[in-house]
C-alpha atoms as a PDB file:
ATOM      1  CA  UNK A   1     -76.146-128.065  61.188  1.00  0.00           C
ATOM      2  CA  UNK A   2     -76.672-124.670  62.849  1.00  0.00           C
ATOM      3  CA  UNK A   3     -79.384-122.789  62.232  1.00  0.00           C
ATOM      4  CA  UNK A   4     -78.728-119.192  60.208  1.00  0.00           C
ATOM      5  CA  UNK A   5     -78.362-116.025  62.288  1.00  0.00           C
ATOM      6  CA  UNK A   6     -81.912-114.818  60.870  1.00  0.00           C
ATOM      7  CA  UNK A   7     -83.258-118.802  61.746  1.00  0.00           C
ATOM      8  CA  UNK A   8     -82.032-117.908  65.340  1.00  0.00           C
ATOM      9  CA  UNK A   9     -83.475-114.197  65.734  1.00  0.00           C
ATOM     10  CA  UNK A  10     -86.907-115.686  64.605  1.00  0.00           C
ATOM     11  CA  UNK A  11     -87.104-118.377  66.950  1.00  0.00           C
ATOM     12  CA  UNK A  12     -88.874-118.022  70.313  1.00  0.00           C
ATOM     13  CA  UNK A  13     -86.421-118.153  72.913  1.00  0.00           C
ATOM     14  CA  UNK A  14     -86.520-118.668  77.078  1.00  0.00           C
ATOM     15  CA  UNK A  15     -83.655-117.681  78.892  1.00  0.00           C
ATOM     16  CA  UNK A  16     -82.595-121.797  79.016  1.00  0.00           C
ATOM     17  CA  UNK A  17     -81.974-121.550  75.948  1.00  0.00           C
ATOM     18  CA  UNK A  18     -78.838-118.996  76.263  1.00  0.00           C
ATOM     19  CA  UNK A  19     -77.422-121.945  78.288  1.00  0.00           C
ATOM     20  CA  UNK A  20     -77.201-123.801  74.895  1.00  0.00           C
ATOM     21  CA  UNK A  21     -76.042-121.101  72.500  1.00  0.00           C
ATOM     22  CA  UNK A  22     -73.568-119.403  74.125  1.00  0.00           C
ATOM     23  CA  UNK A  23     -72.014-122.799  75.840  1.00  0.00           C
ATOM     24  CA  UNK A  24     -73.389-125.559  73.702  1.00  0.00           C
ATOM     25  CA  UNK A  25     -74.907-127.796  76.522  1.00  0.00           C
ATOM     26  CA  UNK A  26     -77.253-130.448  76.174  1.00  0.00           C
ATOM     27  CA  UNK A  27     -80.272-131.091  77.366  1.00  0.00           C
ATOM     28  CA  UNK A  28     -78.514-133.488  80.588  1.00  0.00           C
ATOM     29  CA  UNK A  29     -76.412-130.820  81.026  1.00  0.00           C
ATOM     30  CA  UNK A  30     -79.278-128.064  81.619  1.00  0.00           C
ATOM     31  CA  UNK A  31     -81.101-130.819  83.179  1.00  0.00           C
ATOM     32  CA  UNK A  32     -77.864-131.252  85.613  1.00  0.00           C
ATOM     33  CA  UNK A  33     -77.611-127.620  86.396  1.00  0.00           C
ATOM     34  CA  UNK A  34     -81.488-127.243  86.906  1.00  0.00           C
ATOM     35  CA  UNK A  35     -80.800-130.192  89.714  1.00  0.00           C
ATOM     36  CA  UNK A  36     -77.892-128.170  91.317  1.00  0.00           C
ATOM     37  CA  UNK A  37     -79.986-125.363  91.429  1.00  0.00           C
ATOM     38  CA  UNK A  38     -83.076-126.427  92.633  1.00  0.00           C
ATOM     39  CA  UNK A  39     -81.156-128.035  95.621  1.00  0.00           C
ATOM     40  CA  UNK A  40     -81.006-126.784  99.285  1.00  0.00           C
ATOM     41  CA  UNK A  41     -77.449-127.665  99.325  1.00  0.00           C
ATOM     42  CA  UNK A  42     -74.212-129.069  97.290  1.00  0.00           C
ATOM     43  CA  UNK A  43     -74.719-131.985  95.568  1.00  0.00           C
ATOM     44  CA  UNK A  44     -72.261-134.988  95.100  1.00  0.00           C
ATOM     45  CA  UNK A  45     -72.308-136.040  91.373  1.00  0.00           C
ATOM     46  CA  UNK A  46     -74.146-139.399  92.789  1.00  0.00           C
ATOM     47  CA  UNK A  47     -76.902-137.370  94.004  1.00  0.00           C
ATOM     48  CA  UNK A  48     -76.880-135.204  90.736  1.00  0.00           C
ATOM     49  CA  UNK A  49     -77.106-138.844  88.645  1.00  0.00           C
ATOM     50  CA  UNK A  50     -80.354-139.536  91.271  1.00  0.00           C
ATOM     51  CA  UNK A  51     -81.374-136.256  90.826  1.00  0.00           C
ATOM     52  CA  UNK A  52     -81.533-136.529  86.651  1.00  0.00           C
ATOM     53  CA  UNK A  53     -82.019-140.614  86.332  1.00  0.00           C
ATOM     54  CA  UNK A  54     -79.075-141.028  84.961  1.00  0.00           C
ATOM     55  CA  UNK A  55     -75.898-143.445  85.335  1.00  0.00           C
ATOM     56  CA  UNK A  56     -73.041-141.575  87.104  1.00  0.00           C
ATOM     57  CA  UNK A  57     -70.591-141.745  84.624  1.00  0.00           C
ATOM     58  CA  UNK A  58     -73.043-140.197  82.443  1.00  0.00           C
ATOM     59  CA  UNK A  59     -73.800-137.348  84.715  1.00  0.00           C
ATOM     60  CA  UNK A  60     -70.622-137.099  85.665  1.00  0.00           C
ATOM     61  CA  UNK A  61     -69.656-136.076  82.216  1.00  0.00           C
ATOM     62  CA  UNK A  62     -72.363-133.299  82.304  1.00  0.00           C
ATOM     63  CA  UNK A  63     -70.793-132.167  85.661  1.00  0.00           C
ATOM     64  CA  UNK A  64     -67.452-131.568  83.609  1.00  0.00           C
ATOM     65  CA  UNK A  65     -69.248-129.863  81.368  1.00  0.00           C
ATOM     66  CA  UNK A  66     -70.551-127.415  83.725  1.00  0.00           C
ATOM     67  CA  UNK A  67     -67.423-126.742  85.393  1.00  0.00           C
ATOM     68  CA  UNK A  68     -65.728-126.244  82.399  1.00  0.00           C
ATOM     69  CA  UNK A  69     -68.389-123.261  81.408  1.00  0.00           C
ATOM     70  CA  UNK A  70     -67.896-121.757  84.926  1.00  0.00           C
ATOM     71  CA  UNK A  71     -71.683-122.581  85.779  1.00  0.00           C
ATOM     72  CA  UNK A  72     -71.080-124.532  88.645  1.00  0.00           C
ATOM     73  CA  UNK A  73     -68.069-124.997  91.193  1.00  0.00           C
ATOM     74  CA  UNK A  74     -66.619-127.659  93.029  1.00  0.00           C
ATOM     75  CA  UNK A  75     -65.582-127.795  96.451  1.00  0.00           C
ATOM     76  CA  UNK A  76     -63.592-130.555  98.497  1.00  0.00           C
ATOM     77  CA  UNK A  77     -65.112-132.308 101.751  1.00  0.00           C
ATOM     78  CA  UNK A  78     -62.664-134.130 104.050  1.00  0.00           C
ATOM     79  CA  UNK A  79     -63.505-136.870 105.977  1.00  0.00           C
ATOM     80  CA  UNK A  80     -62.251-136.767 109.405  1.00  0.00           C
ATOM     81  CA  UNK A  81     -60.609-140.355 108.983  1.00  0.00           C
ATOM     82  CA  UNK A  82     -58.788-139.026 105.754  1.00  0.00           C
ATOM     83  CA  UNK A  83     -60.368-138.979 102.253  1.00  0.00           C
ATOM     84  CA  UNK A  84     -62.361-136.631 100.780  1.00  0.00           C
ATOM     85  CA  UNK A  85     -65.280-135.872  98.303  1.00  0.00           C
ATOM     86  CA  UNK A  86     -66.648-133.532  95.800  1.00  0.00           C
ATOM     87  CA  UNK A  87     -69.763-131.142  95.661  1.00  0.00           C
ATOM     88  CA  UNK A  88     -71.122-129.102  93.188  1.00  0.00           C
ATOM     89  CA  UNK A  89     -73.213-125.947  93.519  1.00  0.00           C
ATOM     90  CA  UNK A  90     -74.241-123.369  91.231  1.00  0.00           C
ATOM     91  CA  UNK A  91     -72.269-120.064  90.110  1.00  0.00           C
ATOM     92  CA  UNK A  92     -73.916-117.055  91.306  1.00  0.00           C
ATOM     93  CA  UNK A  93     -76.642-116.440  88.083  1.00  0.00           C
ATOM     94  CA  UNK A  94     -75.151-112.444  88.275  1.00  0.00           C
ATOM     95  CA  UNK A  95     -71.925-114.150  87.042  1.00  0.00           C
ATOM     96  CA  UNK A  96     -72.877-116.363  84.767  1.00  0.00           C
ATOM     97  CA  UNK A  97     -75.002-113.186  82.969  1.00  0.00           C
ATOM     98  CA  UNK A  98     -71.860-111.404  83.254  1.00  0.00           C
ATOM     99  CA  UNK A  99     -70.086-113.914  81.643  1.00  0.00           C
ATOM    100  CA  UNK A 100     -72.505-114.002  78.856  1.00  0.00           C
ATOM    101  CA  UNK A 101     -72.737-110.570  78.698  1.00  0.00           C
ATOM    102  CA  UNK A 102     -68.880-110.054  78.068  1.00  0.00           C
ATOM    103  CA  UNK A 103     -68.813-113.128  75.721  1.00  0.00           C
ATOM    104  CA  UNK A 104     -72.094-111.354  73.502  1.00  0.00           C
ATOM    105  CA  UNK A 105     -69.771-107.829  73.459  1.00  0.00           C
ATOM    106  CA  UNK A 106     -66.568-109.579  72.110  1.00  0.00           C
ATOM    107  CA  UNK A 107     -69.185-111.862  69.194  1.00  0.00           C
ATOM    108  CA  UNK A 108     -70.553-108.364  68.487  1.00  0.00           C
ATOM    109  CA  UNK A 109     -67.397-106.729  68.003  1.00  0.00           C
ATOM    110  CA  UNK A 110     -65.473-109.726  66.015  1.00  0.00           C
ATOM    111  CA  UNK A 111     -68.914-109.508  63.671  1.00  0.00           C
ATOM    112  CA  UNK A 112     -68.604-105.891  63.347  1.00  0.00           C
ATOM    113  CA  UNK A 113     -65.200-106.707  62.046  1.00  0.00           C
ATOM    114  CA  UNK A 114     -66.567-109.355  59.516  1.00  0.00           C
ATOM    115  CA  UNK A 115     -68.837-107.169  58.275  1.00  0.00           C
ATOM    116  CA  UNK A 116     -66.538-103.893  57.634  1.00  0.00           C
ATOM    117  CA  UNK A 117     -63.938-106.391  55.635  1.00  0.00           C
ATOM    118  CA  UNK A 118     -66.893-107.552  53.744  1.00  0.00           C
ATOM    119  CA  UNK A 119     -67.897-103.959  52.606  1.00  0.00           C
ATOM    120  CA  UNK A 120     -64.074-102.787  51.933  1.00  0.00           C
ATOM    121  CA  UNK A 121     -63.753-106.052  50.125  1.00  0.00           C
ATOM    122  CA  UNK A 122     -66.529-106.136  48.013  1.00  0.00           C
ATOM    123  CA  UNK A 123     -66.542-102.438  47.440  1.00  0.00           C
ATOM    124  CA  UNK A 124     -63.486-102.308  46.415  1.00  0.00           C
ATOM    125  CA  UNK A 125     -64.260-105.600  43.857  1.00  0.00           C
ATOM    126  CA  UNK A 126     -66.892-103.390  42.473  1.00  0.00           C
ATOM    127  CA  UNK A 127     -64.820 -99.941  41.635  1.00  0.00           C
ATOM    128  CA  UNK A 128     -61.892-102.051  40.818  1.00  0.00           C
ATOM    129  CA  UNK A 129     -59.501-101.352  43.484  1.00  0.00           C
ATOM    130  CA  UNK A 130     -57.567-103.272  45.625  1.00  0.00           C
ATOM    131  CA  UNK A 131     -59.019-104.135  49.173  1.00  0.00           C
ATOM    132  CA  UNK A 132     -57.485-102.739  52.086  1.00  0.00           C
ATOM    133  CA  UNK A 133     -55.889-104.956  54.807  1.00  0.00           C
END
């Protein structure tokens, strides 16, 4: 169960940690990222699965995860005989804040909302009237 909104604001927090409340990733999935990011280069989700001890299915899973969240890309490598592959890499961190940032301003707002039809409702329980809206 999810910790209250006071439970939250009371906990220490490290900037990880956004990576889990605003996206709900797991620990792989940070872990996965943390890989990607540490690394001089794209990674192929075999070398992420090396990179994290994990089977590649598993990681692979993660890696959707990511790309779903817009923290990492994917790009496609051709082989010169025909074929290709995948590699991952990490979204620019000014993007991902941005992202955040815009996703924190619409929460605020929708909350602000909440808590105005809370007052009108309640205020209006208490004098009697019907609530607006």
């Amino acid at each position: 169960m999810p910790d209250s909104m006071s439970e939250q604001l009371q906990r220490d927090m490290e900037c990880e940690g956004l990576l889990e409340c605003f996206h709900g990733l797991k620990q792989l999935d940070k872990a996965c990222f943390r890989a990607l990011v540490e690394a001089d280069e794209p990674l192929t989700v075999d070398e992420i699965a090396d990179a994290v001890d994990r089977e590649r299915s598993t990681a692979y899973r993660a890696v959707q995860r990511l790309l779903q969240t817009g923290f990492i890309g994917k790009e496609q490598v051709n082989y010169d005989q025909g074929g290709y592959y995948h590699v991952y890499s990490p979204t620019d961190p000014s993007k991902i804040a941005d992202d955040m940032q815009r996703m924190l301003n619409d929460w605020y707002a929708k909350m602000g909302q909440l808590i105005r039809e809370f007052e009108d409702k309640y205020e209006a329980a208490e004098t009697g009237q019907p609530a607006e809206g």
